[in-house]
C-alpha atoms as a PDB file:
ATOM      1  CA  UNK A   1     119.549  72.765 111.140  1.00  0.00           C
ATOM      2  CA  UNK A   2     121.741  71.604 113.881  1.00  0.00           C
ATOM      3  CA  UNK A   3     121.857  74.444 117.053  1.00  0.00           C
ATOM      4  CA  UNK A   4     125.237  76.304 116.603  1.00  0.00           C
ATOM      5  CA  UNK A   5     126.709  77.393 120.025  1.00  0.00           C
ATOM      6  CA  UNK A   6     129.209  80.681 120.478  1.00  0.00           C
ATOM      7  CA  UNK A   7     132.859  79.234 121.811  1.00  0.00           C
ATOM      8  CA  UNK A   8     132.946  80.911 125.486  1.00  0.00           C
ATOM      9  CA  UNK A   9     136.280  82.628 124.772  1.00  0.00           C
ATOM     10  CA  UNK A  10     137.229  84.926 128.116  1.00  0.00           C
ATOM     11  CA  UNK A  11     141.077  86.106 127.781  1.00  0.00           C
ATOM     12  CA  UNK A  12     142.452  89.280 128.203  1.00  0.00           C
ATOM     13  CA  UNK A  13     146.058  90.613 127.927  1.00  0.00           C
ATOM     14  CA  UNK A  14     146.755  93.857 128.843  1.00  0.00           C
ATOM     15  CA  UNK A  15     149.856  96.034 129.769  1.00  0.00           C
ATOM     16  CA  UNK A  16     149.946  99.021 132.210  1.00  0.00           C
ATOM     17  CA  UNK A  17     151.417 100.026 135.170  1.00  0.00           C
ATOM     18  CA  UNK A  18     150.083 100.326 138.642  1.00  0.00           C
ATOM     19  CA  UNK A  19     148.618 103.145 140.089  1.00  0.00           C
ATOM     20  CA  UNK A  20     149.024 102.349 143.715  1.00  0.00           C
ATOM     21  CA  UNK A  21     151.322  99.992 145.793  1.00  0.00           C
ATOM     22  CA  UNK A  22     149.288  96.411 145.496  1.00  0.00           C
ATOM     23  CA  UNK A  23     146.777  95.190 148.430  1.00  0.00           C
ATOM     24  CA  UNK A  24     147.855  91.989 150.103  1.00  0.00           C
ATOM     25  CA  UNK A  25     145.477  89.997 152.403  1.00  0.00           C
ATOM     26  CA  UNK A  26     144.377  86.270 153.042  1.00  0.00           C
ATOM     27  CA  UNK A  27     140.990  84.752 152.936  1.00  0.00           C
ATOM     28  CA  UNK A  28     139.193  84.403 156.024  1.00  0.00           C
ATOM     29  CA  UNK A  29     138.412  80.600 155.134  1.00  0.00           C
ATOM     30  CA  UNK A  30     142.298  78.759 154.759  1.00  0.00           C
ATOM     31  CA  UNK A  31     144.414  81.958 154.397  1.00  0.00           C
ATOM     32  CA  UNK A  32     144.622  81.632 150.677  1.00  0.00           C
ATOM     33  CA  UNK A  33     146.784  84.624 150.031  1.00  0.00           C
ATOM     34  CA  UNK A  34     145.325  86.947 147.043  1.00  0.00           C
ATOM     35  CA  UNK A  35     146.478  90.360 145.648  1.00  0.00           C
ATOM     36  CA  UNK A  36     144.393  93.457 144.238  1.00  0.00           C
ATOM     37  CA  UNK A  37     145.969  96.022 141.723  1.00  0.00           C
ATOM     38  CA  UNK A  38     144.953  98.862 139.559  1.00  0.00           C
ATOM     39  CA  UNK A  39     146.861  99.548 136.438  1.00  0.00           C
ATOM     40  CA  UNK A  40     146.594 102.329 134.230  1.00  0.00           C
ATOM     41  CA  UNK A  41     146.858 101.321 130.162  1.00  0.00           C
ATOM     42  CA  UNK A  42     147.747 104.688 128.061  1.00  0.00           C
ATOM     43  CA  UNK A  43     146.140 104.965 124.347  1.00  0.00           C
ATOM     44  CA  UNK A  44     147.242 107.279 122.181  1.00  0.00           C
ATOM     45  CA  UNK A  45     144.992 108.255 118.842  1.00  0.00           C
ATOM     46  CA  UNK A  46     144.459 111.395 116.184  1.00  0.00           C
ATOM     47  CA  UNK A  47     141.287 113.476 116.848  1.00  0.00           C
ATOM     48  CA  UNK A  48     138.866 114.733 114.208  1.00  0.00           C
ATOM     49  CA  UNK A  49     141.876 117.730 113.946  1.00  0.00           C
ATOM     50  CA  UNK A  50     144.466 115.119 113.348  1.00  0.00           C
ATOM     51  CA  UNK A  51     145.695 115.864 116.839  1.00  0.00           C
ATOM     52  CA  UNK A  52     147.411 113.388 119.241  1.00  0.00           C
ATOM     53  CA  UNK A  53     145.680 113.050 121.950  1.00  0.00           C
ATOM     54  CA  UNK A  54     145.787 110.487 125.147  1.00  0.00           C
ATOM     55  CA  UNK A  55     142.993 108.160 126.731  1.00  0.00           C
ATOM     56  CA  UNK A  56     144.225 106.196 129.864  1.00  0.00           C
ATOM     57  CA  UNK A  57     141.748 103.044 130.775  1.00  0.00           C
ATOM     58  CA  UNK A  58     141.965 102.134 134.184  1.00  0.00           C
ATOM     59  CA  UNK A  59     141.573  98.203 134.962  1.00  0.00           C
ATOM     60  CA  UNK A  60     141.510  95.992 138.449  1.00  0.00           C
ATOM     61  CA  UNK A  61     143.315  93.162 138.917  1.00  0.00           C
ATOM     62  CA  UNK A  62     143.417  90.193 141.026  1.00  0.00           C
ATOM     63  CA  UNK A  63     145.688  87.492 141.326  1.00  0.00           C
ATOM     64  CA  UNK A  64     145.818  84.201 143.879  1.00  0.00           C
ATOM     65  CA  UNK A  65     148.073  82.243 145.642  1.00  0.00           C
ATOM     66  CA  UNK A  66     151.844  82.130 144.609  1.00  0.00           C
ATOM     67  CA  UNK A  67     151.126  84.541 142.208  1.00  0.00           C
ATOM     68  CA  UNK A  68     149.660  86.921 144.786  1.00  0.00           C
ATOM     69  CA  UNK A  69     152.561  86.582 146.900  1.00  0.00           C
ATOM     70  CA  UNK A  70     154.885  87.103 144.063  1.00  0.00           C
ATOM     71  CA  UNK A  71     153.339  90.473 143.269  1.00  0.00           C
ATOM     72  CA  UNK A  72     153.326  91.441 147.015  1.00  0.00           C
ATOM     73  CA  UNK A  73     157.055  91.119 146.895  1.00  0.00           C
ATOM     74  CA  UNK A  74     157.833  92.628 143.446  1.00  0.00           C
ATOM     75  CA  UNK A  75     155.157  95.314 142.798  1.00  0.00           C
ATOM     76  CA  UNK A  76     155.254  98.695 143.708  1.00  0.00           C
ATOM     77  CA  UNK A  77     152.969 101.859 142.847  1.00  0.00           C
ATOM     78  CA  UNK A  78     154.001 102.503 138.762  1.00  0.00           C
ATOM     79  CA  UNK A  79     155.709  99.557 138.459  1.00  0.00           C
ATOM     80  CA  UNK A  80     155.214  98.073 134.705  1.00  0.00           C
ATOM     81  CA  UNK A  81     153.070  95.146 134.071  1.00  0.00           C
ATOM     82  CA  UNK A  82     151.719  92.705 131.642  1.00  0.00           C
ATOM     83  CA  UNK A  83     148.879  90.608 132.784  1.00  0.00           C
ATOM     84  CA  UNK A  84     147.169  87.643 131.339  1.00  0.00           C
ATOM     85  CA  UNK A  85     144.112  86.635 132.690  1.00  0.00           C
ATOM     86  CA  UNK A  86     140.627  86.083 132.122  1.00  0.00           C
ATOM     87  CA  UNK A  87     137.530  89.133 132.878  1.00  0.00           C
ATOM     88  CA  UNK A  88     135.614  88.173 136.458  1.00  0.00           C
ATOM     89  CA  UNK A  89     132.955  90.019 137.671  1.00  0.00           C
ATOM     90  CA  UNK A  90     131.616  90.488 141.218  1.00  0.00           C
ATOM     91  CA  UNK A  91     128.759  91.946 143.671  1.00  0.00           C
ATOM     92  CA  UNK A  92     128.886  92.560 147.225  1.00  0.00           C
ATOM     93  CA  UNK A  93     126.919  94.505 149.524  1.00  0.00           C
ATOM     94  CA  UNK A  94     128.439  97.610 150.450  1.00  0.00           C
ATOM     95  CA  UNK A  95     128.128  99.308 153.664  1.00  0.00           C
ATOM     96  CA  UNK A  96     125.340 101.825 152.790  1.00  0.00           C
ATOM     97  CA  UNK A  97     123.129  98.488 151.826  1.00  0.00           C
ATOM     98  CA  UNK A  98     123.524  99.367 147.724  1.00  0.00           C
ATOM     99  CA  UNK A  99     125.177  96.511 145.733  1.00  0.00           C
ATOM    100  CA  UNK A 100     127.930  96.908 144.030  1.00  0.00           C
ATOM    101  CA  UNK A 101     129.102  95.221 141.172  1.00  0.00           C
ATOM    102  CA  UNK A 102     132.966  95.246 139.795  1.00  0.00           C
ATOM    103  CA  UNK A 103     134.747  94.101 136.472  1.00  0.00           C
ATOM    104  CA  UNK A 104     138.448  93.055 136.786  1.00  0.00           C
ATOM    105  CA  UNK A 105     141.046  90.633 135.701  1.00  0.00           C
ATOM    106  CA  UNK A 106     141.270  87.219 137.153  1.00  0.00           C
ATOM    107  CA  UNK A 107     145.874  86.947 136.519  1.00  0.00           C
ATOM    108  CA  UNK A 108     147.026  83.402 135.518  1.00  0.00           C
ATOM    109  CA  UNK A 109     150.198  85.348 134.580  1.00  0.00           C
ATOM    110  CA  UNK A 110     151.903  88.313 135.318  1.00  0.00           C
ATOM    111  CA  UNK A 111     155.008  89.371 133.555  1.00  0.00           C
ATOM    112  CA  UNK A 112     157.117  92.470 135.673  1.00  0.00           C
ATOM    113  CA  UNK A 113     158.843  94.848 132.957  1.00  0.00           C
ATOM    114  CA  UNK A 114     160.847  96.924 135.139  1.00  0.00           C
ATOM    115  CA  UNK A 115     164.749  96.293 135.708  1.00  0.00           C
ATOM    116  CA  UNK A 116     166.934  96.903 138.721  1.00  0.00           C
ATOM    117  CA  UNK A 117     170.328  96.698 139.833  1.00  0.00           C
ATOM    118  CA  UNK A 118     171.715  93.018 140.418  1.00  0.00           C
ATOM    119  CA  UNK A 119     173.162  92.691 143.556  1.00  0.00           C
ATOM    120  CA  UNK A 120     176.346  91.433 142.542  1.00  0.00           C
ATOM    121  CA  UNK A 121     177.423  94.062 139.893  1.00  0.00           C
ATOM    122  CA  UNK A 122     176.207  96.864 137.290  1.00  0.00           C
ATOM    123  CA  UNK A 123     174.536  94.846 135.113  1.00  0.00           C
ATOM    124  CA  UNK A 124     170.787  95.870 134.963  1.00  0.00           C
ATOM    125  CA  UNK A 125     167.942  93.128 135.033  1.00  0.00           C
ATOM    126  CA  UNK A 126     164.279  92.831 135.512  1.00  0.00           C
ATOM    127  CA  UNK A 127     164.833  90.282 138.834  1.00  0.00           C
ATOM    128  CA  UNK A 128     161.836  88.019 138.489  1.00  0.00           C
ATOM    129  CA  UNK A 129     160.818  85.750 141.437  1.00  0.00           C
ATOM    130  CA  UNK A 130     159.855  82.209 139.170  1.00  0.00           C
ATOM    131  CA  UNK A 131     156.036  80.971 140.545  1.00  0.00           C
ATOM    132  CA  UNK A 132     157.043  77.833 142.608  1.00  0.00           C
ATOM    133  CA  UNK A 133     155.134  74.817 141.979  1.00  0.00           C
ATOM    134  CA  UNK A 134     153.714  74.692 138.475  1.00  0.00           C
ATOM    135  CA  UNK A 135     156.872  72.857 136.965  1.00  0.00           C
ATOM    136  CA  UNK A 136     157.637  73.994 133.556  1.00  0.00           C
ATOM    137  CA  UNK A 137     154.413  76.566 133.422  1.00  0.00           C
ATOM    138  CA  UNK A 138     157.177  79.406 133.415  1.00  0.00           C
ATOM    139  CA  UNK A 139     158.842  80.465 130.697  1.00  0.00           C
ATOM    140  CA  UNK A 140     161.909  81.961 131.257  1.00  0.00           C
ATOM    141  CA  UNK A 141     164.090  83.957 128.399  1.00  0.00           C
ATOM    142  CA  UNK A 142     166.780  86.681 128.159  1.00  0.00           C
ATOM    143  CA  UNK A 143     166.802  89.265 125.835  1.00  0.00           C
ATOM    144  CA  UNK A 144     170.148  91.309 125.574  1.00  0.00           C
ATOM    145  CA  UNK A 145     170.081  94.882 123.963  1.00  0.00           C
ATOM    146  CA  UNK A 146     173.413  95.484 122.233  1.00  0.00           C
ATOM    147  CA  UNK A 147     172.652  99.506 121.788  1.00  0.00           C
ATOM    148  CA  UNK A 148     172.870  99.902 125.638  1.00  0.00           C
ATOM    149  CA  UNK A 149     174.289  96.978 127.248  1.00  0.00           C
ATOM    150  CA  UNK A 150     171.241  96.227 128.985  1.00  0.00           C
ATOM    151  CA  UNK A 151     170.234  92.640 129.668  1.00  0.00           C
ATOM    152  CA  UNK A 152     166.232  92.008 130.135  1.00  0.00           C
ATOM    153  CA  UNK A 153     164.884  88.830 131.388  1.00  0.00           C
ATOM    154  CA  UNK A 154     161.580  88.323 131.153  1.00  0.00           C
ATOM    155  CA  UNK A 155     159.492  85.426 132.925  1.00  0.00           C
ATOM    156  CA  UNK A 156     156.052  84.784 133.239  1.00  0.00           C
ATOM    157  CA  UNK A 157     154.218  83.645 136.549  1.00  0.00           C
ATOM    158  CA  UNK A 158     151.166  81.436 136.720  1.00  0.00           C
ATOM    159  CA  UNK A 159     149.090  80.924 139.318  1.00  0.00           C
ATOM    160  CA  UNK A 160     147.501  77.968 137.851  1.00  0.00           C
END
């Protein structure tokens, strides 16, 4: 029988919002510019009572380059988030001697959720900062909701 091999499937999406302003730095080696976030993702479920209760998972994110910079200038602390990305994990020696070992999300896209003011007039949007340099890797649509006069637009960022 011929050896059957598991796909290697790593994606995650996952919405939240942040639970402190981002942390913006460049590498030592080329000043590639990278980004670390927490986000906080609510879930709501019944008990054995049939009561609602509330679990919040807390999850790390990182994202590179343009991306990175994108999020330095757009995020703030519980600003709303969608990230898609895949899970990394890392070690490093911490200052004690003890290795440590973390679990976050590598971003190849971020999507912002939150609106704000235009400039220019009343009308509320989400005012999204397109990732420069990937072509047509961003998608880009506008979603207007009648009930409240509201107009979303929604693009995604990759840092690929």
């Amino acid at each position: 029988m011929a050896d059957l091999k598991m796909p290697e499937i790593n994606s995650v999406i996952i919405a939240g919002n942040l639970t402190k302003d981002p942390v913006f730095r460049q590498t030592n080696s080329g000043g590639t510019p990278v980004v670390n976030f927490s986000i906080a993702c609510n879930r709501r479920f019944r008990d054995s009572n049939h009561q609602w209760q509330e679990d919040v998972c807390y999850v790390g994110v990182v994202a590179w380059n343009k991306l990175a910079e994108s999020c330095r200038d757009n995020l703030r602390k519980s600003a709303a988030v969608l990230v898609d990305g895949e899970l990394q994990s890392r070690t490093w020696k911490a200052q004690d001697g003890s290795s440590r070992t973390v679990v976050e999300i590598k971003a190849r896209r971020i999507q912002f959720l939150n609106k704000r003011k235009k400039t220019d007039g009343d009308e509320e949007t989400s005012g999204f900062i397109e990732d420069e340099g990937h072509g047509n890797e961003g998608i880009d649509e506008r979603y207007s909701d009648n009930d409240s006069g509201h107009v979303y637009e929604y693009k995604y960022l990759s840092s690929d």
